[in-house]
Protein backbone atom coordinates (compact mmCIF):
# COMPACT_ATOMS: atom_id res chain seq x y z
CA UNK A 1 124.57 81.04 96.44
CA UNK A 2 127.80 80.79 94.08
CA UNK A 3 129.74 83.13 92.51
CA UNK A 4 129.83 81.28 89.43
CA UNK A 5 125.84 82.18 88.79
CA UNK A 6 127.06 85.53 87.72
CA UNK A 7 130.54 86.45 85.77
CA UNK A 8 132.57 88.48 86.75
CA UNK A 9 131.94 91.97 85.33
CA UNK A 10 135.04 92.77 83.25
CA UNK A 11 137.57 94.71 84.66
CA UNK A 12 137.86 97.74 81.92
CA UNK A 13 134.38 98.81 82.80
CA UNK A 14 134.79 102.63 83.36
CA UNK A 15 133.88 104.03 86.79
CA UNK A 16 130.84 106.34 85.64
CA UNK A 17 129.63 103.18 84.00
CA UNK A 18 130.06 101.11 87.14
CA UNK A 19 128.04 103.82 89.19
CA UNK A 20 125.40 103.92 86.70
CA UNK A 21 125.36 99.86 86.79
CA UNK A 22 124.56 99.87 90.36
CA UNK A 23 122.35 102.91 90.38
CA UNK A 24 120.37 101.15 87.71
CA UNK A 25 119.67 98.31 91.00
CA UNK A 26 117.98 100.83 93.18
CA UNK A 27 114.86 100.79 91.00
CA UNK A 28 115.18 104.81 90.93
CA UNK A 29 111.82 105.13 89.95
CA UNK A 30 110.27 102.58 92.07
CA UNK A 31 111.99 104.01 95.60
CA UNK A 32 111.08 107.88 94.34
CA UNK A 33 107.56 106.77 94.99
CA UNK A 34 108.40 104.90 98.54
CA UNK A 35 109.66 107.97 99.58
CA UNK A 36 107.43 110.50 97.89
CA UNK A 37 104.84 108.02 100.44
CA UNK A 38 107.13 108.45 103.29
CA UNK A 39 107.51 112.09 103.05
CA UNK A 40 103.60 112.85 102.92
CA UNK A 41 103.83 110.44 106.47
CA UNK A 42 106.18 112.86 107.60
CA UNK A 43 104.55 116.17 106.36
CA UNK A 44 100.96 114.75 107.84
CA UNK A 45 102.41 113.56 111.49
CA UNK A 46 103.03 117.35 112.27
CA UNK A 47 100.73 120.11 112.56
CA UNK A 48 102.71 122.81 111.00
CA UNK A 49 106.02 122.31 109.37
CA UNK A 50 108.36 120.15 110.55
CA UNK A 51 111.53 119.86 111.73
CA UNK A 52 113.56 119.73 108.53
CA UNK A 53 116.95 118.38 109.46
CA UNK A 54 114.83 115.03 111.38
CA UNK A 55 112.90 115.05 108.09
CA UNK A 56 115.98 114.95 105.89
CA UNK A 57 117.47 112.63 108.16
CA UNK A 58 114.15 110.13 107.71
CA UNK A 59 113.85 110.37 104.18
CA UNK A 60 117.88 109.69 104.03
CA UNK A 61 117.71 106.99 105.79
CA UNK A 62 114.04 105.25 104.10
CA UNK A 63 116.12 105.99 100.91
CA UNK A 64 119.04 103.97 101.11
CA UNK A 65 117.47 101.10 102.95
CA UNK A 66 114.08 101.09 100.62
CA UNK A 67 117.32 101.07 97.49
CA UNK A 68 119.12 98.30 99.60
CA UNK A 69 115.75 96.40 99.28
CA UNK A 70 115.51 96.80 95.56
CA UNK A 71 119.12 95.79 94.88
CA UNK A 72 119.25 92.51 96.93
CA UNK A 73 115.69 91.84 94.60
CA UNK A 74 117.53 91.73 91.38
CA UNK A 75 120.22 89.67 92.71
CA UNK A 76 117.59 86.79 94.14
CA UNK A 77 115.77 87.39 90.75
CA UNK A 78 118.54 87.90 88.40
CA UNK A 79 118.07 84.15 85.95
CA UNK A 80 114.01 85.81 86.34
CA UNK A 81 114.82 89.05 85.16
CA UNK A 82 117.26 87.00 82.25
CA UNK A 83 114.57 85.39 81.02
CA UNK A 84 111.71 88.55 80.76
CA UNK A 85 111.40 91.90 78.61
CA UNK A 86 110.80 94.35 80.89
CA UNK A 87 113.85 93.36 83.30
CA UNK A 88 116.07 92.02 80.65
CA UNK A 89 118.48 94.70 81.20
CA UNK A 90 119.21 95.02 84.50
CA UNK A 91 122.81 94.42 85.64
CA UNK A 92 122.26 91.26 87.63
CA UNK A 93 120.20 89.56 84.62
CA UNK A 94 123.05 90.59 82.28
CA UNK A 95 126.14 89.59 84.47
CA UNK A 96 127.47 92.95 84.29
CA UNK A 97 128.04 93.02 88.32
CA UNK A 98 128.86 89.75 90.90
CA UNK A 99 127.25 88.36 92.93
CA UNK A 100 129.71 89.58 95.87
CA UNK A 101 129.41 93.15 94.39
CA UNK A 102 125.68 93.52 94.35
CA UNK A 103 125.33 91.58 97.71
CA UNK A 104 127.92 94.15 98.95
CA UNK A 105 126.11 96.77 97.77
CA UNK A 106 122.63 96.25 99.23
CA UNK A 107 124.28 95.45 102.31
CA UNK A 108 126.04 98.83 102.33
CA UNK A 109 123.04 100.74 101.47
CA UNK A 110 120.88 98.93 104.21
CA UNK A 111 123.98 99.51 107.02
CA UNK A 112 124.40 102.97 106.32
CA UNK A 113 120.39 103.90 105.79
CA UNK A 114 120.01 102.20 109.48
CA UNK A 115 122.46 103.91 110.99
CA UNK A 116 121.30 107.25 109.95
CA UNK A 117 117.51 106.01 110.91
CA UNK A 118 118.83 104.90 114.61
CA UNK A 119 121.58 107.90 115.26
CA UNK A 120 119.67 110.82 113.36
CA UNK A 121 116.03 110.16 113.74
CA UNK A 122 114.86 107.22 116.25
CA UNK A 123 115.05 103.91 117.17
CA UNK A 124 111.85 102.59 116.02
CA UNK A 125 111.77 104.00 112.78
CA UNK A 126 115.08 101.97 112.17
CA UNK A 127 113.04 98.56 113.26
CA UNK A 128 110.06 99.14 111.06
CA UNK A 129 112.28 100.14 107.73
CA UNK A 130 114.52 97.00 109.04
CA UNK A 131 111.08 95.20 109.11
CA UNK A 132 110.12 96.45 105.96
CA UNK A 133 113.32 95.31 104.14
CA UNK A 134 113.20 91.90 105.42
CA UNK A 135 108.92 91.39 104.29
CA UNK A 136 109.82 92.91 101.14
CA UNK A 137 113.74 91.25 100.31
CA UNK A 138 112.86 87.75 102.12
CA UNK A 139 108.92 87.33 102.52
CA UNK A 140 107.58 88.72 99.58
CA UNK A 141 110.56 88.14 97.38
CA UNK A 142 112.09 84.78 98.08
CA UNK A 143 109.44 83.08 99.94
CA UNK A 144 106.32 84.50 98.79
CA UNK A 145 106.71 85.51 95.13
CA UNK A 146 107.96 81.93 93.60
CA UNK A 147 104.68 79.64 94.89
CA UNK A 148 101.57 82.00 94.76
CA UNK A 149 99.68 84.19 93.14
CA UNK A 150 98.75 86.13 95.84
CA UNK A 151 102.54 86.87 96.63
CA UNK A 152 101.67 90.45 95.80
CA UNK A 153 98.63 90.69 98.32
CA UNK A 154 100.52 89.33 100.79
CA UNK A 155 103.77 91.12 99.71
CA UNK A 156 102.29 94.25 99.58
CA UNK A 157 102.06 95.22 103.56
CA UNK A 158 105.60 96.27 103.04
CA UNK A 159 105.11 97.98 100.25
CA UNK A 160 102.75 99.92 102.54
CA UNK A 161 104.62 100.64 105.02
CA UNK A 162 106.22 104.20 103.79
CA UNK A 163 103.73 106.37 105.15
CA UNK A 164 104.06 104.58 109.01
CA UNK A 165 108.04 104.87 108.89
CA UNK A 166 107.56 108.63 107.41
CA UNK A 167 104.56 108.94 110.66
CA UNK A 168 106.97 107.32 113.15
CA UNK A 169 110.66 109.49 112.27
CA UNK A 170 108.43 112.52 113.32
CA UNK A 171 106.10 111.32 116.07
CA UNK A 172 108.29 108.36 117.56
CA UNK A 173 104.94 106.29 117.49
CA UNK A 174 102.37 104.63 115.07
CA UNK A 175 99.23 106.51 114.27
CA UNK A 176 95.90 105.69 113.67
CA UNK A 177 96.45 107.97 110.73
CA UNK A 178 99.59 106.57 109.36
CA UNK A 179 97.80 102.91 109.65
CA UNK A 180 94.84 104.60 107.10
CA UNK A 181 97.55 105.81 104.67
CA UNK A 182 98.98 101.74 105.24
CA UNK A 183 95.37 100.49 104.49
CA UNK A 184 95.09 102.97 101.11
CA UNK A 185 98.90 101.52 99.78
CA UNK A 186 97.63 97.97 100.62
CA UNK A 187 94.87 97.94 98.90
CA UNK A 188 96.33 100.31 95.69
CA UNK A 189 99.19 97.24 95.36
CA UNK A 190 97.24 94.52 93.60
CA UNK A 191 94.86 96.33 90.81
CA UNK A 192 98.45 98.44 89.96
CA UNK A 193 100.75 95.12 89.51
CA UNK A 194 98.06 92.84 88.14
CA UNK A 195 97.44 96.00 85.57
CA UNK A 196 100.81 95.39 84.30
CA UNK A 197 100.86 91.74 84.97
CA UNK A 198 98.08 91.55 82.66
CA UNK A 199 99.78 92.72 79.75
CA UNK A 200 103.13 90.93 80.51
CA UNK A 201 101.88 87.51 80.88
CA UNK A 202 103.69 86.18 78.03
CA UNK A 203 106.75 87.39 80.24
CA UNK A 204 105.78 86.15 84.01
CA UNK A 205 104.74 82.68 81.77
CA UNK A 206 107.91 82.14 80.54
CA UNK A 207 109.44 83.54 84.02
CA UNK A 208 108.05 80.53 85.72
CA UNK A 209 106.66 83.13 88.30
CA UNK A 210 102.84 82.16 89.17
CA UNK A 211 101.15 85.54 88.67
CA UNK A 212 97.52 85.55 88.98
CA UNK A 213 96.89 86.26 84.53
CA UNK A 214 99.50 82.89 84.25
CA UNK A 215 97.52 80.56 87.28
CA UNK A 216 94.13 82.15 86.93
CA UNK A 217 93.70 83.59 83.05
CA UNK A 218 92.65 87.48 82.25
CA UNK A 219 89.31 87.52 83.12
CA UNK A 220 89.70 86.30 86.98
CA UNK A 221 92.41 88.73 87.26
CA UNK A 222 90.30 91.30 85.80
CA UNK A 223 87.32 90.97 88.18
CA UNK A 224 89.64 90.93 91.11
CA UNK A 225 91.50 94.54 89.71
CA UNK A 226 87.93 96.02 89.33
CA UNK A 227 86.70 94.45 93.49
CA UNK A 228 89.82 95.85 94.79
CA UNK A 229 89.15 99.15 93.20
CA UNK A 230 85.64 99.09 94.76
CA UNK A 231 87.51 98.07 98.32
CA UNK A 232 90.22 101.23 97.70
CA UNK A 233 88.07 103.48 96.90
CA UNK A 234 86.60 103.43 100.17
CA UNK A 235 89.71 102.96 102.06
CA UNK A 236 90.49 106.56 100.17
CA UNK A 237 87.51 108.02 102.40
CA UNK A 238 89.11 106.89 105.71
CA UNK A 239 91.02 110.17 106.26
CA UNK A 240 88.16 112.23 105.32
CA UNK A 241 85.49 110.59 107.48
CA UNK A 242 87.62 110.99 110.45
CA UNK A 243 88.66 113.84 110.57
CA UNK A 244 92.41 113.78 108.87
CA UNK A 245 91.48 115.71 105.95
CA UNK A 246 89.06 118.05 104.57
CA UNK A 247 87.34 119.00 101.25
CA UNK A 248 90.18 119.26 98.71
CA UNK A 249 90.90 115.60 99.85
CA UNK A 250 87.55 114.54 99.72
CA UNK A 251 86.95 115.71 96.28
CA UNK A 252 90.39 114.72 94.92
CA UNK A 253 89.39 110.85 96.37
CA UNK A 254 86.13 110.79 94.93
CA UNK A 255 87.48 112.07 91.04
CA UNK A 256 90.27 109.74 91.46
CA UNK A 257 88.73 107.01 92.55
CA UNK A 258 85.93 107.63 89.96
CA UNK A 259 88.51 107.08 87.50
CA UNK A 260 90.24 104.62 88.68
CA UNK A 261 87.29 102.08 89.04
CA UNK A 262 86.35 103.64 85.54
CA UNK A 263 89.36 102.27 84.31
CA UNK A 264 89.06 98.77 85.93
CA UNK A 265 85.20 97.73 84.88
CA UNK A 266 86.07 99.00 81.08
CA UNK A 267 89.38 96.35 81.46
CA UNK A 268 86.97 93.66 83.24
CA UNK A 269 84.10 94.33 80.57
CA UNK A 270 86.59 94.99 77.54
CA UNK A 271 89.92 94.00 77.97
CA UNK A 272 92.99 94.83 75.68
CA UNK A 273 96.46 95.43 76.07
CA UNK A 274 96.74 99.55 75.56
CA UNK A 275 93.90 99.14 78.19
CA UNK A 276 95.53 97.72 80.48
CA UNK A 277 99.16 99.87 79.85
CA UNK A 278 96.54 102.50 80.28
CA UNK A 279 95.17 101.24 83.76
CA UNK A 280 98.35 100.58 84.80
CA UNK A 281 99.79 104.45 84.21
CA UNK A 282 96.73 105.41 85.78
CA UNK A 283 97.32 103.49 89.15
CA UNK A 284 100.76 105.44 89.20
CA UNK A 285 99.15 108.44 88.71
CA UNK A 286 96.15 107.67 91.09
CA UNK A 287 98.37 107.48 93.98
CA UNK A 288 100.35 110.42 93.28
CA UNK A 289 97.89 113.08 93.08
CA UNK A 290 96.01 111.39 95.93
CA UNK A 291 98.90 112.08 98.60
CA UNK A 292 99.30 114.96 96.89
CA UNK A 293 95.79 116.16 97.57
CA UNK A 294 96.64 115.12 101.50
CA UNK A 295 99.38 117.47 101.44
CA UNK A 296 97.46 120.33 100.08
CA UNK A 297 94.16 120.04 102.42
CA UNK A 298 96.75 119.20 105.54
CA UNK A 299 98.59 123.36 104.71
CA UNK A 300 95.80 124.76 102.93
CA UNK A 301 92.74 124.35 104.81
């Protein structure tokens, strides 16, 4: 990779605007979800509250590495991001940072959020966030993402991962719980990108990128969103049906899910784009309340 696929961002660029520049990399809103997911792992794995300073510690260290991630993807992605909307104005796609200082900067992130993981918490939550880095910067980014549309099936185990790294920083092992929180992530990934795929085509089409809308049309697309909202939906049942939650999670699922498979048959049967933004925010919103929910039945009942 050459430094002369990015100029060099001009030297009179103010400090606070250089900090903001790289913050802008780290996804913000993107990793506040990873770790929200994380957290709940951590909050589940103990029986009462837990031991806050190994807690900070973990969610530290999932930070920094789970922003390391996100920064080295808009430098592999940065003529992508160039040529769409939505990621028009990130740093990379504009030239605003190097190459060397972005590649520096992930690197920096990932070092020190390892560390902290290894030194401050344990040594296997360090290999799995390590693990998850690489599936989601190498596998699912560079490897997976450019020749199929299924990169974000595939791609999407390490998007699930929070909730096992969040288990493992508190228990020092992998749960049959945290793997049910995995299987709920996994399965949440592809009806909330192909959502938002659906109504950016016109962007992944010109990106080059073969999303399932661009390779397969709307209505394929469509029908898968509304199966694997069937197939979550009962992954969402897991931690009731064996014991890791109670009723407020049950009932929370079940209205949730409702509406989230709601959502997906009225975008199969009648599809438009404020649909689809709609779906989309939903997804986000699905998830949220759903961990949520876990936390409340795990203190309150």
């Amino acid at each position: 990779m050459s430094e002369t696929l990015a100029p060099v961002a001009p030297p009179h660029v103010a400090v606070a605007t250089r900090v903001r520049l790289f913050y802008a990399l780290t996804k913000p809103r993107v990793v506040q979800l990873i770790v929200f997911c994380a957290v709940v792992g951590m909050l589940l794995a103990e029986p009462g509250w837990p031991n806050w300073v190994l807690m900070l510690s973990a969610t530290l260290g999932v930070w920094l590495v789970a922003s390391a991630a996100a920064v080295f993807n808009c430098l592999v992605e940065q003529h992508i991001d160039a040529k769409m909307t939505r990621t028009a104005w990130r740093p990379t796609a504009k030239g605003q940072l190097t190459i060397a200082q972005t590649l520096g900067f992930s690197a920096l992130l990932c070092g020190l959020g390892s560390l902290a993981l290894y030194a401050l918490v344990n040594p296997l939550t360090m290999w799995l966030t390590l693990a998850t880095f690489v599936g989601y910067a190498f596998v699912y980014t560079v490897v997976l993402k450019p020749i199929t549309p299924q990169n974000i099936v595939v791609g999407g185990a390490s998007g699930a991962m929070p909730p096992v790294l969040g288990w493992a920083a508190m228990r020092g092992e992998v749960g049959p719980e945290a793997l049910m929180l995995c299987l709920i992530i996994f399965l949440w990934t592809p009806p909330h990108f192909w959502s938002l795929a659906l109504y950016r085509v016109e962007d992944y089409r010109k990106s080059g990128l073969p999303m399932l809308p661009v390779t397969h049309g709307s209505e394929f697309t469509r029908l898968q969103i509304f199966l694997y909202t069937l197939l979550l939906f009962a992954a969402t049942l897991l931690p009731f049906l064996f014991g890791m939650s109670g009723p407020i999670y049950l009932v929370a699922a079940v209205l949730l899910g409702t509406g989230f498979t709601g959502y997906a048959w009225a975008l199969w049967r009648h599809y438009s784009d404020t649909l689809a933004r709609k779906t989309f925010g939903f997804s986000i919103l699905h998830l949220s309340l759903l961990f949520s929910a876990l936390l409340l039945d795990h203190y309150l009942v």
